[in-house]
PDB file of N, CA and C in Angstrom:
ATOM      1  N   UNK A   1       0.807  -1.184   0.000  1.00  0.00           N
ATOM      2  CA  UNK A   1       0.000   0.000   0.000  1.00  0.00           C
ATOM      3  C   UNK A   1       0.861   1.264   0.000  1.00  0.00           C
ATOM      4  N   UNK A   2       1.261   1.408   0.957  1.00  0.00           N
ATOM      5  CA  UNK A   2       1.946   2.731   1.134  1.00  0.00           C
ATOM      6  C   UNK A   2       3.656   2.113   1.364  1.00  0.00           C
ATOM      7  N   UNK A   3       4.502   3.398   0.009  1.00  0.00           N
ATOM      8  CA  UNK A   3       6.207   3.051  -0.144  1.00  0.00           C
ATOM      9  C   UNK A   3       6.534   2.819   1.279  1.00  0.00           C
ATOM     10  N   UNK A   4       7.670   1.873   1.444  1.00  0.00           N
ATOM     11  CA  UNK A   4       8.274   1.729   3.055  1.00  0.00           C
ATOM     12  C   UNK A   4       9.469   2.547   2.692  1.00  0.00           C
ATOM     13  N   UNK A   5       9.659   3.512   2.870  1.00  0.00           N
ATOM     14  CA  UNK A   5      11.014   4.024   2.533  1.00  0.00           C
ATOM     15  C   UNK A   5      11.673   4.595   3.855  1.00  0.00           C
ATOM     16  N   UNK A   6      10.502   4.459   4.897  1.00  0.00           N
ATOM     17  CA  UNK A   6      11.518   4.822   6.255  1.00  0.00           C
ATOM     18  C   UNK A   6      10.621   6.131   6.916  1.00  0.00           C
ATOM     19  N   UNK A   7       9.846   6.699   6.298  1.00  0.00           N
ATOM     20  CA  UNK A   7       9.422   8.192   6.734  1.00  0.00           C
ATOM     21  C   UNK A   7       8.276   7.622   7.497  1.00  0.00           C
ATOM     22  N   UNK A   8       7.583   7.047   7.511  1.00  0.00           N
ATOM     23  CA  UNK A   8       6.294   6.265   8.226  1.00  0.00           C
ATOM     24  C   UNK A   8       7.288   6.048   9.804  1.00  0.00           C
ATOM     25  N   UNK A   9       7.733   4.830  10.000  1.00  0.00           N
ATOM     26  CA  UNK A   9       8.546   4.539  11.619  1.00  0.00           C
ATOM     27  C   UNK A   9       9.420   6.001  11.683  1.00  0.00           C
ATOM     28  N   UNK A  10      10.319   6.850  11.115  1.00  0.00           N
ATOM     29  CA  UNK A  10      10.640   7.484  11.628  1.00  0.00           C
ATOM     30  C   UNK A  10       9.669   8.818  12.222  1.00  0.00           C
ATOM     31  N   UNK A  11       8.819   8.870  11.708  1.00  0.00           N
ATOM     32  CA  UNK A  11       7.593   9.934  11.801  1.00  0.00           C
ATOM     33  C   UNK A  11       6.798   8.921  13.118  1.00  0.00           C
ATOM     34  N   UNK A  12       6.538   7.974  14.063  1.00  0.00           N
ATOM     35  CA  UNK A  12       6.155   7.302  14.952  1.00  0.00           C
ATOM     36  C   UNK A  12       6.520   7.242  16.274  1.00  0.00           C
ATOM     37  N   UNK A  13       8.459   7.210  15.520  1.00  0.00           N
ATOM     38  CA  UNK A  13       9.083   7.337  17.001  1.00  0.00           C
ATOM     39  C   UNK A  13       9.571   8.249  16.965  1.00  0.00           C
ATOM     40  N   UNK A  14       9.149   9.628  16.454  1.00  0.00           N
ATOM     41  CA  UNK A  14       9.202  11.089  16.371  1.00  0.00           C
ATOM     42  C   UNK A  14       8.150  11.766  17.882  1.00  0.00           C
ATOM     43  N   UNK A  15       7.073  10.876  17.745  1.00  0.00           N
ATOM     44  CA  UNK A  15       5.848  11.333  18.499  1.00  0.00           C
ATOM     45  C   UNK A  15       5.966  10.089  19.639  1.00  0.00           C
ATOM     46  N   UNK A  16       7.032   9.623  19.808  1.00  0.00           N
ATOM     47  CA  UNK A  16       6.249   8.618  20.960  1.00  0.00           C
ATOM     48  C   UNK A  16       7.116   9.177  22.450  1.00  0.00           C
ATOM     49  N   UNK A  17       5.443   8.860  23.130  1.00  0.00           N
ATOM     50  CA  UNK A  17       6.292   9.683  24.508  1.00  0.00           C
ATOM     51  C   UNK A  17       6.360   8.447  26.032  1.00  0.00           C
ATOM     52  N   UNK A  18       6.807   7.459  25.369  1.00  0.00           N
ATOM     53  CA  UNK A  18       7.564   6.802  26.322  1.00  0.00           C
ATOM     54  C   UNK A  18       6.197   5.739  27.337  1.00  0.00           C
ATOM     55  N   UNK A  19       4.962   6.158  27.281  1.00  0.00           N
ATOM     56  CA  UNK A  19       4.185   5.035  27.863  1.00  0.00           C
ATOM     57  C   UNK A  19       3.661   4.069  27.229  1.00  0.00           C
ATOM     58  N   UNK A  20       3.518   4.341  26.009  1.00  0.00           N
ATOM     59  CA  UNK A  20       2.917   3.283  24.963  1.00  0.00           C
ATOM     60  C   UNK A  20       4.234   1.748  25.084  1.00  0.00           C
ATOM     61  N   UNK A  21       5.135   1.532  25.915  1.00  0.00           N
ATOM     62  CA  UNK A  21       5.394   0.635  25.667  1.00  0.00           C
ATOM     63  C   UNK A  21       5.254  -0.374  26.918  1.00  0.00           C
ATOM     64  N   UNK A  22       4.071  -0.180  27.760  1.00  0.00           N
ATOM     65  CA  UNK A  22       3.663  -1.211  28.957  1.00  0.00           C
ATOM     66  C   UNK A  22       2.526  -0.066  29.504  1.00  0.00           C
ATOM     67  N   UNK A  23       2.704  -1.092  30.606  1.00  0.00           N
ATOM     68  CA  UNK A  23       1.616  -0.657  31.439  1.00  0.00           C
ATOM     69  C   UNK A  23       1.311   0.945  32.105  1.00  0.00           C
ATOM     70  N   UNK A  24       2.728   1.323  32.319  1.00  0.00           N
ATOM     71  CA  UNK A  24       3.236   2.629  32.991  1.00  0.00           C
ATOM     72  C   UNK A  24       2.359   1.950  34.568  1.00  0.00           C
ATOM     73  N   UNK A  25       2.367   3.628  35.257  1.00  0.00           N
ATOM     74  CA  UNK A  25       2.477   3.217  36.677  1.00  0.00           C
ATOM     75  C   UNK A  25       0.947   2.891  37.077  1.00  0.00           C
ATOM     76  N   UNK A  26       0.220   3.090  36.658  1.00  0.00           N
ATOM     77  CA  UNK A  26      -1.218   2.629  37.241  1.00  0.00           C
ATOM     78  C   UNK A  26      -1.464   1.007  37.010  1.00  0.00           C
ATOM     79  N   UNK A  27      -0.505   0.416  37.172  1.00  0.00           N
ATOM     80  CA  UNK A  27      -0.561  -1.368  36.940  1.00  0.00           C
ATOM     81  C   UNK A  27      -0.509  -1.496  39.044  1.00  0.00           C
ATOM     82  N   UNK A  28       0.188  -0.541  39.042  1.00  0.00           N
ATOM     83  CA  UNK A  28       0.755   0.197  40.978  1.00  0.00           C
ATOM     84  C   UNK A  28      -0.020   0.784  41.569  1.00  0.00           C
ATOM     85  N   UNK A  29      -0.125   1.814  40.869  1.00  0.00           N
ATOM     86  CA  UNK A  29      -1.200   2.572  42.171  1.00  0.00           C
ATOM     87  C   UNK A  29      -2.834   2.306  41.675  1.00  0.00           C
ATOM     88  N   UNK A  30      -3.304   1.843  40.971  1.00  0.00           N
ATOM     89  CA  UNK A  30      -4.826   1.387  41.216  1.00  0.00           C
ATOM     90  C   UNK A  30      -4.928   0.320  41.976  1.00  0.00           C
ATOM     91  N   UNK A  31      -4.336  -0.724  42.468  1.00  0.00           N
ATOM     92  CA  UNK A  31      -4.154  -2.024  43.276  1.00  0.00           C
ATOM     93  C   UNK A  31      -3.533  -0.825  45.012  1.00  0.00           C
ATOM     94  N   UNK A  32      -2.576  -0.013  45.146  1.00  0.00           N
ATOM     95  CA  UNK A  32      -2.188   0.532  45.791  1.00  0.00           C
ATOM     96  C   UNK A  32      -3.307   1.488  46.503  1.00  0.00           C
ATOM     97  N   UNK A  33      -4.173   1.757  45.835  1.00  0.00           N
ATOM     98  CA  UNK A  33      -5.240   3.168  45.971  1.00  0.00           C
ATOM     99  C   UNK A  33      -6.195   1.934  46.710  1.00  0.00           C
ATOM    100  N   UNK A  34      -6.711   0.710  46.208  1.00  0.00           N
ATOM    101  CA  UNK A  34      -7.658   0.102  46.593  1.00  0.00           C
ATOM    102  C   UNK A  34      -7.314  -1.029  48.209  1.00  0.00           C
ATOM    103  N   UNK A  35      -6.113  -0.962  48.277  1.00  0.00           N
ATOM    104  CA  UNK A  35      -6.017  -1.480  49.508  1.00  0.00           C
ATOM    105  C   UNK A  35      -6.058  -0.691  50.792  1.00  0.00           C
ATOM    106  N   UNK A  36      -5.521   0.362  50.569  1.00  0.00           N
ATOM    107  CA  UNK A  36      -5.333   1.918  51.296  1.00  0.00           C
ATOM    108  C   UNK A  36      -7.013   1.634  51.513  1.00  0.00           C
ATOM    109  N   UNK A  37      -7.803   2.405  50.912  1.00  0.00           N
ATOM    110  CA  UNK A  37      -9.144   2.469  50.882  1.00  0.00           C
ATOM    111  C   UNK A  37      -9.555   1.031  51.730  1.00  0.00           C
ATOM    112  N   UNK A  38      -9.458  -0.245  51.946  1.00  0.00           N
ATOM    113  CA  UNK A  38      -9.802  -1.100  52.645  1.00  0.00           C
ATOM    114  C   UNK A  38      -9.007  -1.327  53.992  1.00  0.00           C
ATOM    115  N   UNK A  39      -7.646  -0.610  54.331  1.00  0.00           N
ATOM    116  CA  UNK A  39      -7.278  -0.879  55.260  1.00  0.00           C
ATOM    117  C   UNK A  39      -7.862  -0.066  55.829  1.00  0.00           C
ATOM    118  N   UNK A  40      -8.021   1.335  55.629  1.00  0.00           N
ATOM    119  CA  UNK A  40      -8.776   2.969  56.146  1.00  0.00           C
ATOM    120  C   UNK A  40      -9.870   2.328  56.686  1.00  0.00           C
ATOM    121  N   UNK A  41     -11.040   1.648  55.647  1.00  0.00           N
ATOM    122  CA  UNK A  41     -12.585   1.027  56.405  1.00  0.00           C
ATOM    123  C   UNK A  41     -12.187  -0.091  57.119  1.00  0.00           C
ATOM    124  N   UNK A  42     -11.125  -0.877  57.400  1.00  0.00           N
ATOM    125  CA  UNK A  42     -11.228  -1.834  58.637  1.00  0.00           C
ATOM    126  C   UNK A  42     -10.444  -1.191  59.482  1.00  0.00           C
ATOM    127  N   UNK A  43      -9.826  -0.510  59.835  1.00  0.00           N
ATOM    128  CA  UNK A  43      -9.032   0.142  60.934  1.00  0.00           C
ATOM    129  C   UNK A  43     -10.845   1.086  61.484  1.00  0.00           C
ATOM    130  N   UNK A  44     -11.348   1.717  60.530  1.00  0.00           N
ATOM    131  CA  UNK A  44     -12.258   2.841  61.130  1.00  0.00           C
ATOM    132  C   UNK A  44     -13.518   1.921  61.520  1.00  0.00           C
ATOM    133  N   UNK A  45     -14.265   0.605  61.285  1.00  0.00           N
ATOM    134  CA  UNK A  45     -15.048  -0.058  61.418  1.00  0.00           C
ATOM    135  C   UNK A  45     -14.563  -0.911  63.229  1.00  0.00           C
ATOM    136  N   UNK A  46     -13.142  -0.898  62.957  1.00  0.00           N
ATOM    137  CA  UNK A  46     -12.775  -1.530  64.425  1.00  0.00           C
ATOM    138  C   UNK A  46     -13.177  -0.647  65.188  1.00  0.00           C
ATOM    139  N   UNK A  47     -12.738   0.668  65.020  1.00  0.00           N
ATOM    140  CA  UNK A  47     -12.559   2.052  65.827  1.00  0.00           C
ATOM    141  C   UNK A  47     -14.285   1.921  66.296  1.00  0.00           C
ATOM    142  N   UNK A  48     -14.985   2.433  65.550  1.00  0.00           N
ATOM    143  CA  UNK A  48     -16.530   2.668  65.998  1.00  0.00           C
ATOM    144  C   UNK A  48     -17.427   1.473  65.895  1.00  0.00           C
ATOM    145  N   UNK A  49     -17.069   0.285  65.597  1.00  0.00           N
ATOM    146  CA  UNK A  49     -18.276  -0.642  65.569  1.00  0.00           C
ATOM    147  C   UNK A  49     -18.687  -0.814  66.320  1.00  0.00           C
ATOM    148  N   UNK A  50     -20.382  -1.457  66.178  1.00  0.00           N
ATOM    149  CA  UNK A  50     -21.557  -1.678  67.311  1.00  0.00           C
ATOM    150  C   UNK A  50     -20.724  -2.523  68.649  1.00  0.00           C
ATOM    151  N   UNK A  51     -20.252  -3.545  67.867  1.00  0.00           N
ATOM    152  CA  UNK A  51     -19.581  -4.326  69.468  1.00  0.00           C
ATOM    153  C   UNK A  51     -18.739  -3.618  70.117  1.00  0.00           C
ATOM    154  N   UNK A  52     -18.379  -2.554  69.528  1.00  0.00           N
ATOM    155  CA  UNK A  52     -17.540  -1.898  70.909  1.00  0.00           C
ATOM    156  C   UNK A  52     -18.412  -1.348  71.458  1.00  0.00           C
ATOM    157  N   UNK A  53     -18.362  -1.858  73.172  1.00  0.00           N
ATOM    158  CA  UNK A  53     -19.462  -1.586  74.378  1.00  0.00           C
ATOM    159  C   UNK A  53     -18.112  -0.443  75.384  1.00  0.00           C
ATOM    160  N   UNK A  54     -18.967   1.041  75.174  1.00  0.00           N
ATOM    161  CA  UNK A  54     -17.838   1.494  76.543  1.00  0.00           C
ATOM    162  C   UNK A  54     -18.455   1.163  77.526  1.00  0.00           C
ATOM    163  N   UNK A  55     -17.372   1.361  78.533  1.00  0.00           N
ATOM    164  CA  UNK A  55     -17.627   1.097  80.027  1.00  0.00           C
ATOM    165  C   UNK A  55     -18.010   1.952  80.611  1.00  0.00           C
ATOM    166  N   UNK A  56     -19.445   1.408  81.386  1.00  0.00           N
ATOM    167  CA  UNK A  56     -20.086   2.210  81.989  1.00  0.00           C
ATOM    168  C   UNK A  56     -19.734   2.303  83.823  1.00  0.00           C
ATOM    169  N   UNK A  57     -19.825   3.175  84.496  1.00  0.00           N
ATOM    170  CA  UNK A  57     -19.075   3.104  86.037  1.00  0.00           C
ATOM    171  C   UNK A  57     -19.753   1.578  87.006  1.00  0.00           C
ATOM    172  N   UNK A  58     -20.931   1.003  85.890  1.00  0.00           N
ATOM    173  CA  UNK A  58     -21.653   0.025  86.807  1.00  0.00           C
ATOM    174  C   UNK A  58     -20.708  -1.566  86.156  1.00  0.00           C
ATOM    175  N   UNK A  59     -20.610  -1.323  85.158  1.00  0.00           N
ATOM    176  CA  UNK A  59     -19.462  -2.455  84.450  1.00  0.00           C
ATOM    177  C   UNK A  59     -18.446  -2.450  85.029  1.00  0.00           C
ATOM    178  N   UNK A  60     -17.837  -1.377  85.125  1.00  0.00           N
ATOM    179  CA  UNK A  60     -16.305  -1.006  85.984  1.00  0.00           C
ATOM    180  C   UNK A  60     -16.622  -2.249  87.194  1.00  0.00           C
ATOM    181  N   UNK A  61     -17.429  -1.670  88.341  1.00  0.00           N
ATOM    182  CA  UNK A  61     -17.788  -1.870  88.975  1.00  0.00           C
ATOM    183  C   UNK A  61     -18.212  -3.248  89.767  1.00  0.00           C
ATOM    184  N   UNK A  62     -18.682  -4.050  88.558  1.00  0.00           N
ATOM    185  CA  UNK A  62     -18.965  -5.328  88.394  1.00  0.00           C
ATOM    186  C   UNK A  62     -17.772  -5.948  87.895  1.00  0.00           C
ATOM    187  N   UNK A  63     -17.348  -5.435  87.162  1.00  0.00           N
ATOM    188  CA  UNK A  63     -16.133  -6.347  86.868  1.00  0.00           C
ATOM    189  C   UNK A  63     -14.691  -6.230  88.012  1.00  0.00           C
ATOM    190  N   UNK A  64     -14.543  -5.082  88.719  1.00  0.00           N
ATOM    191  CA  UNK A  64     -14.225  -5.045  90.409  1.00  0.00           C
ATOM    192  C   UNK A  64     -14.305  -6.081  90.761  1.00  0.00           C
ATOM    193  N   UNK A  65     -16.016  -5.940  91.678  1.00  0.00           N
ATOM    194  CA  UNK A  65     -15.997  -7.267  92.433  1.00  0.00           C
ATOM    195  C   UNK A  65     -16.115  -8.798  91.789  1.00  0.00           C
ATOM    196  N   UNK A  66     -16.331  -9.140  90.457  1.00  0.00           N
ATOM    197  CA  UNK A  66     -15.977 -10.062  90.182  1.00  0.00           C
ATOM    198  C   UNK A  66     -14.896 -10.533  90.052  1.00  0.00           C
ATOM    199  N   UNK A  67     -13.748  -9.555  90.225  1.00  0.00           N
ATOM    200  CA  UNK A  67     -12.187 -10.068  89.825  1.00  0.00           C
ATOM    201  C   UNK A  67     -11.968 -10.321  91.388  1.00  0.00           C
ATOM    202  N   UNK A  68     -12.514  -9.647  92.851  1.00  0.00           N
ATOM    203  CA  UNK A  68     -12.661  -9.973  94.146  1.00  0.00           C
ATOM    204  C   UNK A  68     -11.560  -8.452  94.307  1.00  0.00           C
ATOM    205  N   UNK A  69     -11.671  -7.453  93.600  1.00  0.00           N
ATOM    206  CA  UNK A  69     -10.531  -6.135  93.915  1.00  0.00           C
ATOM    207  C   UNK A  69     -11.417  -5.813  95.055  1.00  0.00           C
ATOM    208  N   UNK A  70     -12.618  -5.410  95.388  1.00  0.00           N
ATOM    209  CA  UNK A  70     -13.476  -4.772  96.310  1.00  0.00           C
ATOM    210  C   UNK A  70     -14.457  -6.018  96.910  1.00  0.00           C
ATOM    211  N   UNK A  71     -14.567  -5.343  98.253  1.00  0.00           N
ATOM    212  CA  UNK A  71     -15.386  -6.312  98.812  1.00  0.00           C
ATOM    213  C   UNK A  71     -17.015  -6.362  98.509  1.00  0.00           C
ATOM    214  N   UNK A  72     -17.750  -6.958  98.971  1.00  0.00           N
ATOM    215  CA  UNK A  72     -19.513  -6.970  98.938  1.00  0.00           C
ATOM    216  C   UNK A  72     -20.247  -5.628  99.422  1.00  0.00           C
ATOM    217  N   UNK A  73     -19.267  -5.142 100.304  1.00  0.00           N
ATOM    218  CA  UNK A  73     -19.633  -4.106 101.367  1.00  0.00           C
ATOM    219  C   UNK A  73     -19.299  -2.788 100.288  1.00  0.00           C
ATOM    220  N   UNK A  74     -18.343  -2.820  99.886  1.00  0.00           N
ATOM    221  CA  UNK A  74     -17.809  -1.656  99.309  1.00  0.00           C
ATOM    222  C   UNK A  74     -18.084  -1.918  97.606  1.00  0.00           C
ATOM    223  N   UNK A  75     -18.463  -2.872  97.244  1.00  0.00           N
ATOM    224  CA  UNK A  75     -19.473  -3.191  95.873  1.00  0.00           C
ATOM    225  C   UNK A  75     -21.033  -2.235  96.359  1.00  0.00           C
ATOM    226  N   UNK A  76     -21.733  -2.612  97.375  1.00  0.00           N
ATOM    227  CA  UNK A  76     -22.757  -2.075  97.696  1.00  0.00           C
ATOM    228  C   UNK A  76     -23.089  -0.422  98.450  1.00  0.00           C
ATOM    229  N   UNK A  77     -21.930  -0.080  98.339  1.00  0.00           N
ATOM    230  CA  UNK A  77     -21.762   1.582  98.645  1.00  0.00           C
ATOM    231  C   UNK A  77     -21.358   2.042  97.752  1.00  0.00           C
ATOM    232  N   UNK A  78     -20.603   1.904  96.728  1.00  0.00           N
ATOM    233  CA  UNK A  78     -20.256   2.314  95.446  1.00  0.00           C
ATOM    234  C   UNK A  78     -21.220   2.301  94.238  1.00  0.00           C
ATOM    235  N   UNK A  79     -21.969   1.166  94.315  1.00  0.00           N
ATOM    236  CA  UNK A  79     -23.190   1.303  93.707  1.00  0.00           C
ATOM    237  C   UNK A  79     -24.323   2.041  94.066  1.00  0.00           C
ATOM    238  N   UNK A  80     -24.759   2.181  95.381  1.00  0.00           N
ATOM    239  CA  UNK A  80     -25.538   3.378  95.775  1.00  0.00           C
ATOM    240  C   UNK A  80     -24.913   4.703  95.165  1.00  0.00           C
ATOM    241  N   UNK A  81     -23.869   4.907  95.293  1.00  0.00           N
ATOM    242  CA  UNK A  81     -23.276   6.113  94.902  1.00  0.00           C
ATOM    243  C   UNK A  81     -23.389   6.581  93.425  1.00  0.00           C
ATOM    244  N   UNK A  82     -23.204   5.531  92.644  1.00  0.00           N
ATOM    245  CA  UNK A  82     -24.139   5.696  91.830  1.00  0.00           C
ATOM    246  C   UNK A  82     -25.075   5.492  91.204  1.00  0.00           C
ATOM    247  N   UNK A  83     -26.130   5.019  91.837  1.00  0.00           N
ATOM    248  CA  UNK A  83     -27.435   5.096  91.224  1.00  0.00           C
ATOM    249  C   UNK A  83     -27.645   6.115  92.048  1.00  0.00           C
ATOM    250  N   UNK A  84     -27.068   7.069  92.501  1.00  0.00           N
ATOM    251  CA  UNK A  84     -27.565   8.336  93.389  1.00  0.00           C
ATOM    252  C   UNK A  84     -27.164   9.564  92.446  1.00  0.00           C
ATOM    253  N   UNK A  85     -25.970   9.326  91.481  1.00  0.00           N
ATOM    254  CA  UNK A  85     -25.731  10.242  90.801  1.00  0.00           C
ATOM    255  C   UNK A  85     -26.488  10.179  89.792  1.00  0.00           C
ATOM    256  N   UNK A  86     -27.068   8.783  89.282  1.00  0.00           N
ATOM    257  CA  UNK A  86     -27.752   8.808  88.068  1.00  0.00           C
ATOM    258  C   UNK A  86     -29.463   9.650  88.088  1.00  0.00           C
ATOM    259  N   UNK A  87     -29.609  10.397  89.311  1.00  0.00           N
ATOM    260  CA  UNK A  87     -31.167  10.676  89.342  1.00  0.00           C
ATOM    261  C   UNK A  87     -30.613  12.422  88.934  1.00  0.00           C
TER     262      UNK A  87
END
């Protein structure tokens, strides 16, 4: 069809600017961008999810005398104390 005399490839790699021969860098950062984005939502899903229960001064409290740190006596004055603050 058209003479090969050389002006065609030299007129090609006149204009070529160096990515046309692979992937270049987004083979990297689209795999790079999408893990980022999933580590971000499981780090922030740990942070605020439903099962995280804070501790309330009556949990504290209970979990005290169940470990045996406070006695029955001083479980039952500490708890008045607060269900006295809670009104």
């Amino acid at each position: 069809m058209w003479p090969d005399d050389g002006r065609m490839v030299t007129s090609l790699l006149a204009h070529h600017d160096g990515w046309g021969g692979g992937p270049g860098p987004w083979f990297l950062i689209f795999p790079l961008f999408w893990l980022t984005v999933l580590v971000l939502a499981a780090v922030w899903f740990r942070r605020s999810g439903p099962w995280r229960q804070l501790s309330t001064g009556r949990s504290v409290l209970d979990e005290r005398y169940a470990r045996g740190d406070i006695s029955a006596d001083e479980y039952r004055e500490r708890l008045s104390v607060l269900k006295q603050a809670q009104r």
